[in-house]
Protein backbone atom coordinates (compact mmCIF):
# COMPACT_ATOMS: atom_id res chain seq x y z
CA UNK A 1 -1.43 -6.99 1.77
CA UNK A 2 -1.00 -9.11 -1.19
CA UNK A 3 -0.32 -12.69 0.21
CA UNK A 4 -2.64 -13.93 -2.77
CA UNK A 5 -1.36 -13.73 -5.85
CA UNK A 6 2.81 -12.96 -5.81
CA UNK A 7 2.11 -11.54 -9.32
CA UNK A 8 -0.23 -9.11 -8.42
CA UNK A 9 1.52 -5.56 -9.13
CA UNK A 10 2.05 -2.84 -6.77
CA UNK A 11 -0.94 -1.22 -5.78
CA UNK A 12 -1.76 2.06 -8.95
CA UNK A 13 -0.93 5.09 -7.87
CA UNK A 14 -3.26 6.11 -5.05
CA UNK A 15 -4.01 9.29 -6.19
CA UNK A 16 -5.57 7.99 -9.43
CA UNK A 17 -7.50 5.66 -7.20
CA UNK A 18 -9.06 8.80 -5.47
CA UNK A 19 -9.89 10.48 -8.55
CA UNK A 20 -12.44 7.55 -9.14
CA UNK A 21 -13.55 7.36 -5.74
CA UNK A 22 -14.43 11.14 -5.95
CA UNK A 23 -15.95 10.70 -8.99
CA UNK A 24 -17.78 7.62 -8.09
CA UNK A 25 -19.11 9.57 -5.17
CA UNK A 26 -20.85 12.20 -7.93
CA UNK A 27 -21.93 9.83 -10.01
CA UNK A 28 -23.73 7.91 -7.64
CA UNK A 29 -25.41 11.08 -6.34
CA UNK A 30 -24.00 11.33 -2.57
CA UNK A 31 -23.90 15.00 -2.70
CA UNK A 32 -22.02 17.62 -4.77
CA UNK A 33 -18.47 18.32 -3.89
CA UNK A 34 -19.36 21.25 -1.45
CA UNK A 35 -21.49 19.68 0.41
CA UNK A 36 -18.77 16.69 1.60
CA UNK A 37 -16.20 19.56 2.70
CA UNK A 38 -15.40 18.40 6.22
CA UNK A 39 -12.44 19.85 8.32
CA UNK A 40 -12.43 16.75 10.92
CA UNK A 41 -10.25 14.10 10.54
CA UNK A 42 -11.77 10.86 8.92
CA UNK A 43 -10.43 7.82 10.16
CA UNK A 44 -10.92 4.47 8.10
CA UNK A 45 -9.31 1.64 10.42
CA UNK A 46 -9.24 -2.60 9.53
CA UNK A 47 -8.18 -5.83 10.80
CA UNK A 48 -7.52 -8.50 8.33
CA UNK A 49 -6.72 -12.45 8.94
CA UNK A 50 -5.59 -14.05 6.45
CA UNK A 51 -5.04 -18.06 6.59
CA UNK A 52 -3.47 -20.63 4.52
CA UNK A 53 -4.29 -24.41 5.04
CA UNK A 54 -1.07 -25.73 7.06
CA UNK A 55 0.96 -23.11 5.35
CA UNK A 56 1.25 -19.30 6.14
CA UNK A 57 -1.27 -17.22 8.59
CA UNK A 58 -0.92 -13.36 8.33
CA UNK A 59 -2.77 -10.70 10.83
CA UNK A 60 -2.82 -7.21 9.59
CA UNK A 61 -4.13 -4.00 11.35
CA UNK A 62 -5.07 -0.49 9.55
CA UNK A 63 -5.59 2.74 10.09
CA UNK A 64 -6.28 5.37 7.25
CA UNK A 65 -6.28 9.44 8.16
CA UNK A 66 -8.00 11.98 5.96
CA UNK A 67 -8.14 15.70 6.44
CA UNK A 68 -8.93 18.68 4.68
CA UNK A 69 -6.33 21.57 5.66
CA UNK A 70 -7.42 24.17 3.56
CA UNK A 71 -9.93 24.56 -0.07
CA UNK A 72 -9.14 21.32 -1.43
CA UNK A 73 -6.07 20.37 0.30
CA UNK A 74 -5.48 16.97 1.58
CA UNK A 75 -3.23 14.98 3.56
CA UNK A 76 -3.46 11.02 4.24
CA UNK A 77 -1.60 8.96 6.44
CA UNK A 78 -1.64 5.22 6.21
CA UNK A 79 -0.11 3.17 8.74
CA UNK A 80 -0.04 -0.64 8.31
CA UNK A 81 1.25 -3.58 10.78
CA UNK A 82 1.33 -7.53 9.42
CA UNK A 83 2.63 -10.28 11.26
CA UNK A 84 3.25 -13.44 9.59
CA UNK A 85 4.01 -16.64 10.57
CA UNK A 86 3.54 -20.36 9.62
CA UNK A 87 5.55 -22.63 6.72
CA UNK A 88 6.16 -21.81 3.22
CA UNK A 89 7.15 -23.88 0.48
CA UNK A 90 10.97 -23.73 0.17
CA UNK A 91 11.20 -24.81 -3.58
CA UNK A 92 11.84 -28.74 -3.54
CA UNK A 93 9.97 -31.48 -4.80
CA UNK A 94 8.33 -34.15 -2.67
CA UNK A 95 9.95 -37.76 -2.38
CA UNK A 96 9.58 -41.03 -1.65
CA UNK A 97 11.74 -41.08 1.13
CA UNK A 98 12.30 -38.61 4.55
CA UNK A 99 14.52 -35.24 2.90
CA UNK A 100 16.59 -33.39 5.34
CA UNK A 101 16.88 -29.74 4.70
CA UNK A 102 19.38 -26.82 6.17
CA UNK A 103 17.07 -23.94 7.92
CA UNK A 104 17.67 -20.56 5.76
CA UNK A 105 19.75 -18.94 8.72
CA UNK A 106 22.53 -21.90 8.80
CA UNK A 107 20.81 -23.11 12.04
CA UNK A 108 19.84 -26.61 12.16
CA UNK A 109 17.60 -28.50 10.24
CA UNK A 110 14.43 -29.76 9.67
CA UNK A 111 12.75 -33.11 8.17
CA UNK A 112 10.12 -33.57 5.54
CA UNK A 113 7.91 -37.11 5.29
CA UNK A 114 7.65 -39.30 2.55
CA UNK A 115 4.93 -37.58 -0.03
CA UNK A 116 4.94 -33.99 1.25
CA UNK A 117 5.58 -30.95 0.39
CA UNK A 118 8.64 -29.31 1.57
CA UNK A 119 7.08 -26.86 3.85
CA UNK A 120 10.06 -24.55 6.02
CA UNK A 121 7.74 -23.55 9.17
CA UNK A 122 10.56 -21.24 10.49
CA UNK A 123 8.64 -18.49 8.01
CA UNK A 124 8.18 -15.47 10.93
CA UNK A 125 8.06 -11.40 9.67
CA UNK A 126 6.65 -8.35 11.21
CA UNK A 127 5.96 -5.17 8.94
CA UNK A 128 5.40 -1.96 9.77
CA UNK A 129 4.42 0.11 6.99
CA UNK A 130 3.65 4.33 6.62
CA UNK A 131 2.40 6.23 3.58
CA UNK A 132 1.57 9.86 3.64
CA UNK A 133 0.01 11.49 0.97
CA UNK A 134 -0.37 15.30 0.22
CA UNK A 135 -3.01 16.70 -2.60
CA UNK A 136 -3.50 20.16 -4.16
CA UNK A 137 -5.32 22.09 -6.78
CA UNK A 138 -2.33 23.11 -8.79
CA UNK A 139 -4.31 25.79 -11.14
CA UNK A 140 -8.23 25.42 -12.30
CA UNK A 141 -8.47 21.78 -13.59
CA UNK A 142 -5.24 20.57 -12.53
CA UNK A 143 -4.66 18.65 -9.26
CA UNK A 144 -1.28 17.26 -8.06
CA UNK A 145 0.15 15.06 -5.35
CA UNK A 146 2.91 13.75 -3.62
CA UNK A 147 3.49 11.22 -1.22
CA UNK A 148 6.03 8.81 0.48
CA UNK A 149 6.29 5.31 1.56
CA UNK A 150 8.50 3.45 4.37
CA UNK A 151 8.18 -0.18 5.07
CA UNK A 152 9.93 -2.30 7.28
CA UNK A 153 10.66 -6.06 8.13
CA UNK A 154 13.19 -8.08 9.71
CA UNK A 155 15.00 -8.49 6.58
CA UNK A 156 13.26 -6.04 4.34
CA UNK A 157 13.34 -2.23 3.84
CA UNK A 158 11.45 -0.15 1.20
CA UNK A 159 11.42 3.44 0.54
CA UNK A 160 9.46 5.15 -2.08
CA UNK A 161 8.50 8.19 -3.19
CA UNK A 162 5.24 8.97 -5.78
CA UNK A 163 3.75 11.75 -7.51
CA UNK A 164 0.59 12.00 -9.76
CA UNK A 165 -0.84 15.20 -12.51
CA UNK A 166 -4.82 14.98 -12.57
CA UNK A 167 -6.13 17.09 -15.38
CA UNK A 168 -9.77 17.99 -15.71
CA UNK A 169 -11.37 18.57 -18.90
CA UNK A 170 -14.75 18.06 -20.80
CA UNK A 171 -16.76 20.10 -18.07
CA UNK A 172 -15.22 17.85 -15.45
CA UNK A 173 -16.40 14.89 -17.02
CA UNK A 174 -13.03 13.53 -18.08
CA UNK A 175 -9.58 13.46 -15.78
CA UNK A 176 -6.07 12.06 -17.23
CA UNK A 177 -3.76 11.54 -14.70
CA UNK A 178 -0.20 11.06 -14.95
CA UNK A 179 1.64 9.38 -12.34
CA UNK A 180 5.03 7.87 -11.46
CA UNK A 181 6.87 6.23 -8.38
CA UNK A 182 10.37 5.02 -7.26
CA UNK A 183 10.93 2.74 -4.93
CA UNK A 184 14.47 1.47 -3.48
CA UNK A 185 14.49 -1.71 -1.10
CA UNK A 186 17.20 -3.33 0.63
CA UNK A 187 17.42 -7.37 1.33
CA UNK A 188 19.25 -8.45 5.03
CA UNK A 189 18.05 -12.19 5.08
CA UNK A 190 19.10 -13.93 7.94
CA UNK A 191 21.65 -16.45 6.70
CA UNK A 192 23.17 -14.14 4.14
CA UNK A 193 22.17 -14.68 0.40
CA UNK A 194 23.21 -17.62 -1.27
CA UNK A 195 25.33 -18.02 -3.96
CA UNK A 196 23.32 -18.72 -7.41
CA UNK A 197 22.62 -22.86 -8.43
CA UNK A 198 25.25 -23.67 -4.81
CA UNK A 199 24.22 -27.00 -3.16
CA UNK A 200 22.92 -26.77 0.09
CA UNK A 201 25.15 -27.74 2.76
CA UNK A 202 23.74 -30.47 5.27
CA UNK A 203 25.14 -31.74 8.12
CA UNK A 204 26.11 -31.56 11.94
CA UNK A 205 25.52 -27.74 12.39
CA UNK A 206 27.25 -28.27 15.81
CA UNK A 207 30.73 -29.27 14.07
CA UNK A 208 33.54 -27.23 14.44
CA UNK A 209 33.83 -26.99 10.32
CA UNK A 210 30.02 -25.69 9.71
CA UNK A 211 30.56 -22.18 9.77
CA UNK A 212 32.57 -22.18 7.18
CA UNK A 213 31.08 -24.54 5.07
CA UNK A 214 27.50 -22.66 5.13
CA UNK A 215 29.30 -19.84 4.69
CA UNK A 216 31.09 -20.78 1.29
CA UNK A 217 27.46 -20.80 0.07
CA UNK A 218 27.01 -17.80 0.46
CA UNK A 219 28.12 -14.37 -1.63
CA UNK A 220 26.89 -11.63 0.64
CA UNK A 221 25.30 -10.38 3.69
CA UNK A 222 22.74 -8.19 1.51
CA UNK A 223 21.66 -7.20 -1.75
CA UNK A 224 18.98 -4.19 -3.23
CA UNK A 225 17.11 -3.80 -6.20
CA UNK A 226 14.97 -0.46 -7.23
CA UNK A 227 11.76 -0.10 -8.73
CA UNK A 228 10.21 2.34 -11.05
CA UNK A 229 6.55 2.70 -12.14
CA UNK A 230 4.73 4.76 -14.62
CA UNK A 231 1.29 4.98 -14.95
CA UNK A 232 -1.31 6.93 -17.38
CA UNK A 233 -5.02 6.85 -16.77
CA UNK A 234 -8.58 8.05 -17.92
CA UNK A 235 -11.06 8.48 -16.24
CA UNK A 236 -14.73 8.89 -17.94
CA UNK A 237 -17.88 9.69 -16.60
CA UNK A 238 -19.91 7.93 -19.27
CA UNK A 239 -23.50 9.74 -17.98
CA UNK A 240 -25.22 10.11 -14.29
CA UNK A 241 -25.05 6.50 -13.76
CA UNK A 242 -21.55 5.06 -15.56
CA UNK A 243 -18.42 5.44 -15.19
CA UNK A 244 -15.50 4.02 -16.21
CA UNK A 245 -11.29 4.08 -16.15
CA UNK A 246 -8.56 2.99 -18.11
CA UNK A 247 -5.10 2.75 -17.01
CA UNK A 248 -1.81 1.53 -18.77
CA UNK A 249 1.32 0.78 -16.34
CA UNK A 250 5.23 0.28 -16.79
CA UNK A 251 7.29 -0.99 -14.73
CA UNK A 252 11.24 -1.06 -14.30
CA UNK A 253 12.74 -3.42 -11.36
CA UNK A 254 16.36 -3.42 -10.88
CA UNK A 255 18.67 -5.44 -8.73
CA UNK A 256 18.16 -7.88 -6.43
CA UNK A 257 15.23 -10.44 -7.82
CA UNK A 258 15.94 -14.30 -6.39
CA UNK A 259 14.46 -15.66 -2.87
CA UNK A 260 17.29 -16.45 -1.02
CA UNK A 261 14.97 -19.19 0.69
CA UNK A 262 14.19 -21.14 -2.08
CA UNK A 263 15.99 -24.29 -3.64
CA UNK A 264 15.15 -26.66 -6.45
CA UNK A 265 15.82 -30.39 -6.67
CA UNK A 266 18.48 -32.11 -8.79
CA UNK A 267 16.52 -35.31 -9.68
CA UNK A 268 18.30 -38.53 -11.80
CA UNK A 269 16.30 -40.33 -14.12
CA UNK A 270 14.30 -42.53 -11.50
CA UNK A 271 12.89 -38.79 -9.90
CA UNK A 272 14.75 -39.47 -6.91
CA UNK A 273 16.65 -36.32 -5.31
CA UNK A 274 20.52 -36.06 -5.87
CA UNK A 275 21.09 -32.41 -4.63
CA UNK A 276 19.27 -29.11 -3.36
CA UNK A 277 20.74 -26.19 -4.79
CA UNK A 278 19.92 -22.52 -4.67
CA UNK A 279 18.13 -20.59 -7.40
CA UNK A 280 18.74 -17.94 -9.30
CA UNK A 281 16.35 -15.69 -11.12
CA UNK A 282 17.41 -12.33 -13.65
CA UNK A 283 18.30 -8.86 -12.15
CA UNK A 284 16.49 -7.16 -14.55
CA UNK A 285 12.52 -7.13 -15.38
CA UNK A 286 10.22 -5.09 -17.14
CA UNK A 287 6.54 -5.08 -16.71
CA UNK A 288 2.83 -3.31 -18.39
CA UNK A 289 -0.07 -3.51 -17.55
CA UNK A 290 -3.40 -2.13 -19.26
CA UNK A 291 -6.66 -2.09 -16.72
CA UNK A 292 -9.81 -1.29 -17.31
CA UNK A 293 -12.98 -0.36 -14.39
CA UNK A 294 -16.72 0.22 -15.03
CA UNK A 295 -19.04 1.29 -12.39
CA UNK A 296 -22.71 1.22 -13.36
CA UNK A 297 -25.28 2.49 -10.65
CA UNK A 298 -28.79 0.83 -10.62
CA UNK A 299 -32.00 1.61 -8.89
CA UNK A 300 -30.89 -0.24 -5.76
CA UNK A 301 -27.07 -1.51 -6.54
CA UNK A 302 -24.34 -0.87 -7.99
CA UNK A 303 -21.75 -3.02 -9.78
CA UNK A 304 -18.12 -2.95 -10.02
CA UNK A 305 -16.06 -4.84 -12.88
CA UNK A 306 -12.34 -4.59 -13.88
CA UNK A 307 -10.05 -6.59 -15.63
CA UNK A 308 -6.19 -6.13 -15.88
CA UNK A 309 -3.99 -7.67 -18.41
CA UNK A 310 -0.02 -8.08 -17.34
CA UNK A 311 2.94 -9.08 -19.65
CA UNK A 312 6.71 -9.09 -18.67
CA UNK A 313 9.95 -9.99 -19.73
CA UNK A 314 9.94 -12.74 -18.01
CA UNK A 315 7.32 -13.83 -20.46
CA UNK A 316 4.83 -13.78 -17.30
CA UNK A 317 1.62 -12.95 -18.94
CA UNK A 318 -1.61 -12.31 -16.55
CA UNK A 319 -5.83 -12.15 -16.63
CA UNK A 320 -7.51 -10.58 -13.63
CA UNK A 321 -11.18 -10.17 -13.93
CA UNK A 322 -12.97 -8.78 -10.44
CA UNK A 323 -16.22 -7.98 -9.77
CA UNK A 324 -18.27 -6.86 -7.02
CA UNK A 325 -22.23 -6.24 -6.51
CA UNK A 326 -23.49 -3.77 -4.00
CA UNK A 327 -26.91 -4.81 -2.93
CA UNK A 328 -28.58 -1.38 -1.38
CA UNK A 329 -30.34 -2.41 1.58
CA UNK A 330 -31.82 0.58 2.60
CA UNK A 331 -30.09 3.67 3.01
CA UNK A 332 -28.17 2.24 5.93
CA UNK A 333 -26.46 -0.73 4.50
CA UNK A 334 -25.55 -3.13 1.94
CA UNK A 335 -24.58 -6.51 0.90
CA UNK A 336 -21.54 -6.69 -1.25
CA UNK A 337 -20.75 -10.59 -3.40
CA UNK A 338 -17.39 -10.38 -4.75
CA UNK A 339 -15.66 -12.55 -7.29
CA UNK A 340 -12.23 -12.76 -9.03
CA UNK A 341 -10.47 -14.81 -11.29
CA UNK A 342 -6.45 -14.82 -11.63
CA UNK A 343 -4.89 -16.82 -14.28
CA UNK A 344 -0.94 -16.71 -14.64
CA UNK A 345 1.46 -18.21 -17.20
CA UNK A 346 4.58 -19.57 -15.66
CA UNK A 347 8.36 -17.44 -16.26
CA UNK A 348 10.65 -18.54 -18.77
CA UNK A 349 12.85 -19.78 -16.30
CA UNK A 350 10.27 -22.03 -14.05
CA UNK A 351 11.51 -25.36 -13.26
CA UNK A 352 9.64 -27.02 -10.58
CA UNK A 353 13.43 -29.75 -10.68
CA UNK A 354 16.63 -30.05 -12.29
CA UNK A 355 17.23 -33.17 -14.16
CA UNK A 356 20.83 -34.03 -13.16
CA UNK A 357 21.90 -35.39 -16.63
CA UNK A 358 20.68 -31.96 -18.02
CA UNK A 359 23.17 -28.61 -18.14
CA UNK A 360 22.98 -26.02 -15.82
CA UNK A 361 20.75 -23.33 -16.88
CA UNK A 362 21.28 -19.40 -16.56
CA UNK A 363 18.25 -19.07 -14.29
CA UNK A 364 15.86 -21.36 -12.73
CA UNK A 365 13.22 -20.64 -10.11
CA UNK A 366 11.03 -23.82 -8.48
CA UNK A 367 8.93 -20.93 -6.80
CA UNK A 368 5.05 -22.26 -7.73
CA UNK A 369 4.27 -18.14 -7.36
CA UNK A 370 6.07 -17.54 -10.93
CA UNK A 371 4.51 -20.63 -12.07
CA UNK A 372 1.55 -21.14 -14.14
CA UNK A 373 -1.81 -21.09 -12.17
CA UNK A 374 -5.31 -20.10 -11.65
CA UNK A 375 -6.65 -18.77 -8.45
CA UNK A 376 -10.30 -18.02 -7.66
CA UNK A 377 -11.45 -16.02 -4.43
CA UNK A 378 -15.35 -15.80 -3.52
CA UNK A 379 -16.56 -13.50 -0.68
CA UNK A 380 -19.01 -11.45 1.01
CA UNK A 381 -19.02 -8.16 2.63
CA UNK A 382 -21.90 -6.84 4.88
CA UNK A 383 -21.71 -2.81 5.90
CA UNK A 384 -23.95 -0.51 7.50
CA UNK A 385 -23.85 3.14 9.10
CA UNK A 386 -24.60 3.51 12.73
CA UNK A 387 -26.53 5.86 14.87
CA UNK A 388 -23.54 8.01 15.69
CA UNK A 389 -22.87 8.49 12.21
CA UNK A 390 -20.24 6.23 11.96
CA UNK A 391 -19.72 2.82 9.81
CA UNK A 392 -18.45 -0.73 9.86
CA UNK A 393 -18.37 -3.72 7.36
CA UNK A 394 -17.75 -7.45 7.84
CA UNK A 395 -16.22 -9.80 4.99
CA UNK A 396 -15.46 -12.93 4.73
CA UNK A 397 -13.77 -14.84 1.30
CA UNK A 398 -12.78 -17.97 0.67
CA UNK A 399 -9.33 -18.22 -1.80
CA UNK A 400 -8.18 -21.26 -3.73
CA UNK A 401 -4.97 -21.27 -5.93
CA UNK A 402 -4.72 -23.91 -7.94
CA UNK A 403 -0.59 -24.44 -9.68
CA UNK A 404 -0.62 -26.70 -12.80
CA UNK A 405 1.95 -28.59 -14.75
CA UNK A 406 2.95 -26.59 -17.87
CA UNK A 407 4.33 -29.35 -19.64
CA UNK A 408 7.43 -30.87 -17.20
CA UNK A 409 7.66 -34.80 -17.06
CA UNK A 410 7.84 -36.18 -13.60
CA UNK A 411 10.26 -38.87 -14.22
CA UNK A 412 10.54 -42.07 -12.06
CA UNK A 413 8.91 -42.14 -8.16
CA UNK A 414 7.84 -38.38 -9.76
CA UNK A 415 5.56 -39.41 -11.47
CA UNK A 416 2.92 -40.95 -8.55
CA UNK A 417 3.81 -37.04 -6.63
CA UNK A 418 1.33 -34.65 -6.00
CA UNK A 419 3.99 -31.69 -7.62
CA UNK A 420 1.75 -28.88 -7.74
CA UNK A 421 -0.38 -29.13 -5.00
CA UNK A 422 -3.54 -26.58 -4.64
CA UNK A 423 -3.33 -23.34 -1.37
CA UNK A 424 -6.45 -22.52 -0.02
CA UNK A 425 -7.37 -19.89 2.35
CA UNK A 426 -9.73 -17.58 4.15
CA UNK A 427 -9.95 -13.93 4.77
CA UNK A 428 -11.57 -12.40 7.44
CA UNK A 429 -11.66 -8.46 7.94
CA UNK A 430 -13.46 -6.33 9.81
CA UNK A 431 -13.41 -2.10 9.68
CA UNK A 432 -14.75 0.95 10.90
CA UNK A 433 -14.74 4.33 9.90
CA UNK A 434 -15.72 7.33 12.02
């Protein structure tokens, strides 16, 4: 689930992902190949809560199936359920005074005190989410796979398809992969989607007019967007202890890119609000990333560090260092300390207000997510096998996310605001694999 960082990228194609689990599982001197061949299924299942301070609480189950059909073949089934609930930030800058805001759906309204955050606790979603994978040997050294993905919300469905080319080479020790996806969602928001920089329409929602104003705001019922991804990697076995990957990603998203749910203020020169109106961000966005893993196997841990750099046309640019230390206690378990850092430049077209004496731009987005910020999450994981031959793990992090003012004035009653207030949040997940 990635409720942490909005600019974290889709998940790299999950074959290539296996392909360094495998490996990993060599290198760190589990057993050869053969000697893992199991016919069962393998289930890997996880709860995960996820909480916000005042703001958004998500609850997701898991449950991963492996099995090996024949030499080397593979299927895996994913099936994920979130529920989310709790208030998000709808886009709007705190005031002075009490603001009065229309709920997303048309259907009454809601007020915010002086000094806070615009917070819209209406925010409610269920997903239900199903991947299935299926891997081959394709010829000696070559491995492919195929898989598909369905995902579905209230307002929200995805479809994708993937595919991925592992090629072995240097006595095994090396594997390029070559993968690609396509996804194609569709947007139903409750409320219809608004039309791009309209003001938001306040008043009696019990009037005989409202209907019809709310719904000259808004230009349709839904809109889509599709995405495509690209990805080549490398994957190194450096000697009986090291290994590492590199990966470089490209990404195409077309169509539908603006939260219908989000607003921006139109301040005047004092910083006090004049209007809310809808934003409007680009249909178009290209993305690449280049990522880089090392594994390195001690006497009694093992450590895992990666760092991704991200650019887009958006001129989003992002750092994303992670690492984790496996403490070996025993055979049986392990302690796991895990660290990352996130650092994100804002888009072109951030605003966190309009300035009513300013023109209208093309695109402007008050979202803090495409803003400029640094986020830092710290957390532990304990795991251990059981009798029965089965394992479970505990973690626990703690997640800050800190937004910060790229250079905006806060004019006027602005000025003494908290604008860019900090999220933090814990994560709490258990699993089990048998």
């Amino acid at each position: 689930m990635q409720l942490v960082d909005s600019q974290t990228e889709r998940n790299q194609t999950s074959n290539i992902a296996s392909a360094l689990g495998l490996a990993a599982c060599a290198l760190l001197g589990t057993a050869p190949a053969e000697a893992q061949i199991n016919k069962d299924w393998q289930f890997d299942t996880a709860v995960l809560y996820y909480g916000e301070t005042d703001r958004v609480m998500a609850t997701e189950a898991m449950i991963n199936a492996n099995k090996e059909f024949a030499d080397e073949h593979f299927l895996n089934l994913r099936l994920t359920l979130d529920t989310l609930t709790g208030a998000s930030a709808n886009g709007a800058v705190a005031q002075p005074n009490v603001q009065t805001f229309t709920r997303p759906s048309g259907n009454g309204q809601y007020d915010i005190q002086p000094g806070e955050t615009p917070l819209d606790d209406t925010f409610r979603d269920t997903r239900e989410q199903l991947n299935a994978q299926w891997t081959q040997p394709l010829a000696q050294d070559y491995t492919v796979s195929g898989g598909v993905h369905i995902s579905k919300e209230y307002d929200y469905l995805s479809l994708g398809v993937n595919g991925n080319l592992a090629i072995d080479f240097n006595k095994k020790n090396t594997t390029l992969s070559l993968g690609g996806s396509y996804f194609s969602d569709t947007f139903t928001p409750e409320g219809g989607i608004p039309k791009a920089f309209a003001s938001m329409p306040i008043g009696d929602s019990e009037s005989a007019v409202w209907d019809d104003t709310f719904n000259s705001t808004r230009r349709t019922d839904q809109d889509d967007k599709t995405t495509t991804d690209l990805l080549v990697g490398v994957t190194q076995i450096i000697n009986r202890r090291m290994l590492m990957q590199f990966n470089y990603s490209y990404s195409m998203v077309d169509g539908y890119q603006t939260d219908p749910f989000k607003v921006l203020s139109v301040v005047n020169n004092d910083g006090l609000t004049q209007d809310y109106q809808y934003e409007n961000r680009p249909d178009e966005r290209t993305k690449q990333s280049l990522y880089w893993q090392t594994k390195y196997h001690f006497d009694n841990s093992i450590v895992d560090l990666s760092y991704r750099y991200m650019w887009d046309d958006w001129e989003i640019t992002s750092h994303t260092v992670d690492s984790r230390w496996r403490l070996l206690l025993g055979d049986d378990s392990y302690l796991e300390p895990h660290f990352r850092y996130y650092q994100q430049s804002a888009a072109e077209f951030y605003q966190p207000f309009l300035n009513a004496a300013a023109p209208l731009p093309q695109f402007a987005s008050a979202d803090y997510r495409i803003g400029e910020m640094d986020t830092y999450t710290l957390g532990l994981e304990y795991g251990t096998k059981l009798s029965n031959g089965h394992s479970m793990s505990v973690r626990a992090e703690y997640y800050t996310q800190q937004p910060t003012n790229n250079g905006f004035e806060q004019p006027g009653a602005l000025a003494s605001l908290d604008l860019f207030p900090s999220v933090d949040a814990v994560v709490l997940q258990f699993s089990y694999s048998f």
